[in-house]
Protein backbone atom coordinates (compact mmCIF):
# COMPACT_ATOMS: atom_id res chain seq x y z
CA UNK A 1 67.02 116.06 92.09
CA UNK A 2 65.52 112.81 93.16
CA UNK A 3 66.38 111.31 90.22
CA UNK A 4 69.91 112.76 89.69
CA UNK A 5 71.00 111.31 93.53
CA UNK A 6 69.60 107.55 92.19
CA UNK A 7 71.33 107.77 89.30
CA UNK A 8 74.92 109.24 90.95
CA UNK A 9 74.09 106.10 93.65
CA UNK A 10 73.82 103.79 90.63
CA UNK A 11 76.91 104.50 89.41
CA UNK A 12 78.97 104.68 92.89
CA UNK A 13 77.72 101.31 93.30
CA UNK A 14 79.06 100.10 90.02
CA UNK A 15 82.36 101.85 90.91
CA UNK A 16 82.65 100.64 94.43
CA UNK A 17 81.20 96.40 93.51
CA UNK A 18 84.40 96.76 91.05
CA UNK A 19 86.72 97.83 93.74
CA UNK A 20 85.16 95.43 95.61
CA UNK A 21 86.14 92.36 93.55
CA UNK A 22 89.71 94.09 92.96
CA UNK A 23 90.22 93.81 96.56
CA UNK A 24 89.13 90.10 97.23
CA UNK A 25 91.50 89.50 94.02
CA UNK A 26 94.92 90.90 96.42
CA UNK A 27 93.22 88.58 99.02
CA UNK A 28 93.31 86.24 97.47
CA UNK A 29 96.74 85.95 96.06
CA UNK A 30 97.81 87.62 99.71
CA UNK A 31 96.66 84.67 101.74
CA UNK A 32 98.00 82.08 99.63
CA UNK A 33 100.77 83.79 99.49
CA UNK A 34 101.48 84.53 102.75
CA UNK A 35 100.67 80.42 103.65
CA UNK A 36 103.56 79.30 100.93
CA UNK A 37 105.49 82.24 102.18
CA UNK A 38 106.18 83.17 98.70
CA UNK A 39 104.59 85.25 95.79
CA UNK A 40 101.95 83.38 94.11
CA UNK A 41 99.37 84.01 91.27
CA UNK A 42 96.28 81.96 91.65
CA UNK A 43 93.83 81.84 88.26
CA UNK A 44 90.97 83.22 90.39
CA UNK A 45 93.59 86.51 90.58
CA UNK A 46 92.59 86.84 86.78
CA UNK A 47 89.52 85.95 86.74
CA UNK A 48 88.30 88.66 89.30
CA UNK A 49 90.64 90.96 87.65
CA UNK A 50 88.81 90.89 84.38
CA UNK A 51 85.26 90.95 85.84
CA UNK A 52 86.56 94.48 88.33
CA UNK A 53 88.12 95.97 85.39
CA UNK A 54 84.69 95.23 83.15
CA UNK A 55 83.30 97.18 85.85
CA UNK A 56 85.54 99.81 86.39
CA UNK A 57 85.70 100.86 83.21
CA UNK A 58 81.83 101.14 83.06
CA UNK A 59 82.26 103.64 85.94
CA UNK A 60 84.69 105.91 83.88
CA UNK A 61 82.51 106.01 81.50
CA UNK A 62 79.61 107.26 83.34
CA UNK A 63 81.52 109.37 85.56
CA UNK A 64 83.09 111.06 82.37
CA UNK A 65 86.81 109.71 83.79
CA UNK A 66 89.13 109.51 80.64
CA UNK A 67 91.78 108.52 83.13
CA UNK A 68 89.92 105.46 84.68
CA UNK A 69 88.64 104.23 80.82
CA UNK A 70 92.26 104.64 79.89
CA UNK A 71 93.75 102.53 82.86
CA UNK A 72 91.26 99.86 82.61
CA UNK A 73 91.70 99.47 78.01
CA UNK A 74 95.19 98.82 78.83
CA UNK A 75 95.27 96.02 81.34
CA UNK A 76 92.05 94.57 80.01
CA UNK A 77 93.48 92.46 77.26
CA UNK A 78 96.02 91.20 79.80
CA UNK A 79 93.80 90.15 81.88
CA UNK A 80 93.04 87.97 79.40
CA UNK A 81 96.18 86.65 77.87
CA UNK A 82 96.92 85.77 81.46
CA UNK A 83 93.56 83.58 82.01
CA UNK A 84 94.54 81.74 78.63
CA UNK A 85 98.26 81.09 79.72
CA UNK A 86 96.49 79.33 82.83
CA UNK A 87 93.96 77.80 80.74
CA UNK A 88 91.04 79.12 82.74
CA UNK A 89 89.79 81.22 79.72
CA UNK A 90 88.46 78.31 77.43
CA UNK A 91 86.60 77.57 80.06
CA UNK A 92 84.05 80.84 79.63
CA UNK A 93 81.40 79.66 78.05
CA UNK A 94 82.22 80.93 73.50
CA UNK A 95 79.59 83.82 73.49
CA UNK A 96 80.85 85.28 77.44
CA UNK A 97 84.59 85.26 75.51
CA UNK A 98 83.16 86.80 72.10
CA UNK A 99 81.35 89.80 74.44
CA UNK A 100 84.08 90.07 76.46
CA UNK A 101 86.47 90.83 73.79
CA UNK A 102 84.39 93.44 71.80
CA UNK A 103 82.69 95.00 74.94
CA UNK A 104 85.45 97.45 75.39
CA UNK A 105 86.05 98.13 71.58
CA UNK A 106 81.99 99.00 71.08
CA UNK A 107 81.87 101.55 74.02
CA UNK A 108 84.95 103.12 72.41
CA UNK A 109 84.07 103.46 68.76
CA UNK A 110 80.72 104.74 70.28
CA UNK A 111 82.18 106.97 72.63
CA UNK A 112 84.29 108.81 69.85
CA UNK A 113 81.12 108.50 66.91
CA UNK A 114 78.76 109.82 69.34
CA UNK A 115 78.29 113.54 67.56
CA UNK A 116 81.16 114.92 69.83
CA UNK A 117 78.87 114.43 72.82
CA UNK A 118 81.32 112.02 74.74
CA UNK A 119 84.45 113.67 73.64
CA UNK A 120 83.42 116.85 75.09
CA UNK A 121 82.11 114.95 78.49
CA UNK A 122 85.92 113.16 78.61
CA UNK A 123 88.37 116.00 77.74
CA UNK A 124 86.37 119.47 78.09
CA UNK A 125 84.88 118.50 81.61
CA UNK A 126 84.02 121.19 83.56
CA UNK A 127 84.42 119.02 86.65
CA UNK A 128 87.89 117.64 85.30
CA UNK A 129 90.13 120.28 84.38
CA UNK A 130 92.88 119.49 81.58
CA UNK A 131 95.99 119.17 84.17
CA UNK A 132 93.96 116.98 86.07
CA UNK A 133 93.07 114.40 83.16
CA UNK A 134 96.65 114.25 82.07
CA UNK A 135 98.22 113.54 85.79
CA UNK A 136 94.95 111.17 86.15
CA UNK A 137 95.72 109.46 82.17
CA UNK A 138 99.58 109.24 83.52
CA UNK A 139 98.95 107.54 86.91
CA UNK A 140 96.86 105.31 84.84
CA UNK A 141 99.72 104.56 82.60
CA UNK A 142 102.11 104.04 85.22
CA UNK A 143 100.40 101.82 86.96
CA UNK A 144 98.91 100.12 83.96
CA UNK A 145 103.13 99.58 82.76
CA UNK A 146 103.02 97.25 85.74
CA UNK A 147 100.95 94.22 84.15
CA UNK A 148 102.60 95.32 80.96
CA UNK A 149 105.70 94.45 82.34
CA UNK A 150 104.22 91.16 84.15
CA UNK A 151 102.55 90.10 80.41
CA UNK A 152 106.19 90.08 79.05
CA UNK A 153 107.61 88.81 81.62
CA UNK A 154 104.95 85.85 81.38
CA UNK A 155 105.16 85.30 78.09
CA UNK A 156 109.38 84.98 78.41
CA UNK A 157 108.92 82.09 81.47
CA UNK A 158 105.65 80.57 79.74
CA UNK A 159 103.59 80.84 83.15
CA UNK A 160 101.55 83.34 84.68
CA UNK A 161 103.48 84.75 87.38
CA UNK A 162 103.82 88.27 89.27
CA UNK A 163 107.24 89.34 89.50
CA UNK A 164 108.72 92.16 92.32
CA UNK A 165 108.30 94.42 89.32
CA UNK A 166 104.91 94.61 89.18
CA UNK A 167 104.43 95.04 92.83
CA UNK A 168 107.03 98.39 92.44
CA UNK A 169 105.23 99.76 89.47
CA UNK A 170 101.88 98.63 91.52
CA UNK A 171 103.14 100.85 94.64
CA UNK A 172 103.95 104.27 92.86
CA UNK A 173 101.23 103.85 90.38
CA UNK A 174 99.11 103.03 93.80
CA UNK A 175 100.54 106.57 95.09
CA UNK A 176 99.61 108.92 92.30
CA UNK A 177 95.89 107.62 91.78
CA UNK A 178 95.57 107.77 95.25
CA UNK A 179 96.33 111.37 94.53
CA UNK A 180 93.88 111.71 91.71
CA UNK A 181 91.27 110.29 94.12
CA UNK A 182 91.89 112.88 96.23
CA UNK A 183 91.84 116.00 93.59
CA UNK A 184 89.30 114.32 91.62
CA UNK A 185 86.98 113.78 95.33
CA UNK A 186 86.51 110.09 93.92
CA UNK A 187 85.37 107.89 97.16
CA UNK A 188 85.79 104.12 94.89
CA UNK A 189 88.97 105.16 93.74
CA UNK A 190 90.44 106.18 96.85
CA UNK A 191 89.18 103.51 98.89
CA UNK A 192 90.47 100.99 96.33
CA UNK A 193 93.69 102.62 96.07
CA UNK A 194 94.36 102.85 99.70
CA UNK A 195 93.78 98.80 100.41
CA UNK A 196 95.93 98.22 97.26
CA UNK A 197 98.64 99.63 98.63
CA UNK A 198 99.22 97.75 102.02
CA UNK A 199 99.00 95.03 100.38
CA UNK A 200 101.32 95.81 97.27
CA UNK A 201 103.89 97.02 99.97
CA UNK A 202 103.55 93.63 101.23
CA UNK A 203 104.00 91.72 98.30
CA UNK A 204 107.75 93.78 98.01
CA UNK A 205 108.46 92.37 101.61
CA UNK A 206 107.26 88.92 100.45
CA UNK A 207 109.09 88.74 97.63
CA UNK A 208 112.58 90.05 99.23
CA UNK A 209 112.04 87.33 102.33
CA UNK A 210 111.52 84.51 100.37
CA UNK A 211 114.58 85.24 97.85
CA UNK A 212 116.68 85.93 101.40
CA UNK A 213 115.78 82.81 102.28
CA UNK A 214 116.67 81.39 98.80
């Protein structure tokens, strides 16, 4: 029992150190935001965002969370592309970059060569029931769609920038995990969710003041 609590504890604190550095990311960008009273996207945005979502997707795997594992595999990469349009990802040290590309790629291929073990842990969960994984995968999608959407918009203007796109898709993908939390009695993703969300409504108020002003 002992044993099982550590080991639940070990992995909350994974979860929550993750939500943690999402969080200082948004306060970042917030409070130099709010001082050139526009909508900025500073590189220490990305880097965070990479190092949370590492994280994060570590705690979906050991809390047998398709949904989060999803989420995180499809803004990972973007991460990324968006430290190298900055030019803060040649900066990483050659073998950080190398393990940070194939990090994701090896717990996949071993999560679906793994004798059936982990496919039965993500998608016949006892503790997840099959309605709940797809409403979890497509609040992950959803709110994933939102640095899709910023990538290509990036890649159009050249620069790393967050359009008032993003912060829409961020809000209602913000409001269905929030629900998932609550189904799914997850305390990081809740927690993470909730601060996320005053400051994505923010962002949207931002954004439309300093075009007013335009």
């Amino acid at each position: 029992m002992d044993d099982w609590l550590s080991y639940k504890s070990f992995v909350y604190i994974i979860g929550f150190l993750a939500q943690i550095l999402f969080s200082a990311r948004l306060l970042s960008q917030w409070f130099k935001s709010e001082k050139a009273k526009q909508v900025l996207t500073p590189e220490v945005f990305w880097k965070l965002s990479l190092v949370a979502s590492f994280l994060l997707f570590v705690y979906g795997w050991l809390r047998d969370d398709f949904a989060i594992m999803l989420g995180q595999t499809l803004t990972y990469f973007i991460y990324i592309r968006n430290m190298q349009l900055q030019g803060s990802w040649k900066k990483l040290p050659l073998i950080l970059r190398l393990f940070l590309y194939v990090f994701p790629l090896l717990i996949i291929t071993y999560s679906f060569n793994n004798n059936m073990y982990d496919i039965d842990r993500l998608f016949r969960n006892k503790n997840i029931s099959t309605g709940l994984v797809i409403w979890g995968s497509t609040a992950q999608i959803i709110f994933a769609l939102r640095f899709i959407y910023q990538w290509l918009y990036s890649e159009k203007n050249k620069e790393s920038t967050l359009p008032a796109g993003f912060w829409m898709l961020s809000l209602i993908g913000s409001l269905m995990i929030l629900s998932y939390a609550i189904m799914r009695k997850d305390p990081v993703l809740f927690i993470g969710q909730l601060f996320g969300f005053i400051i994505y409504s923010r962002n949207i108020i931002l954004g439309y003041n300093s075009k007013k002003g335009a």
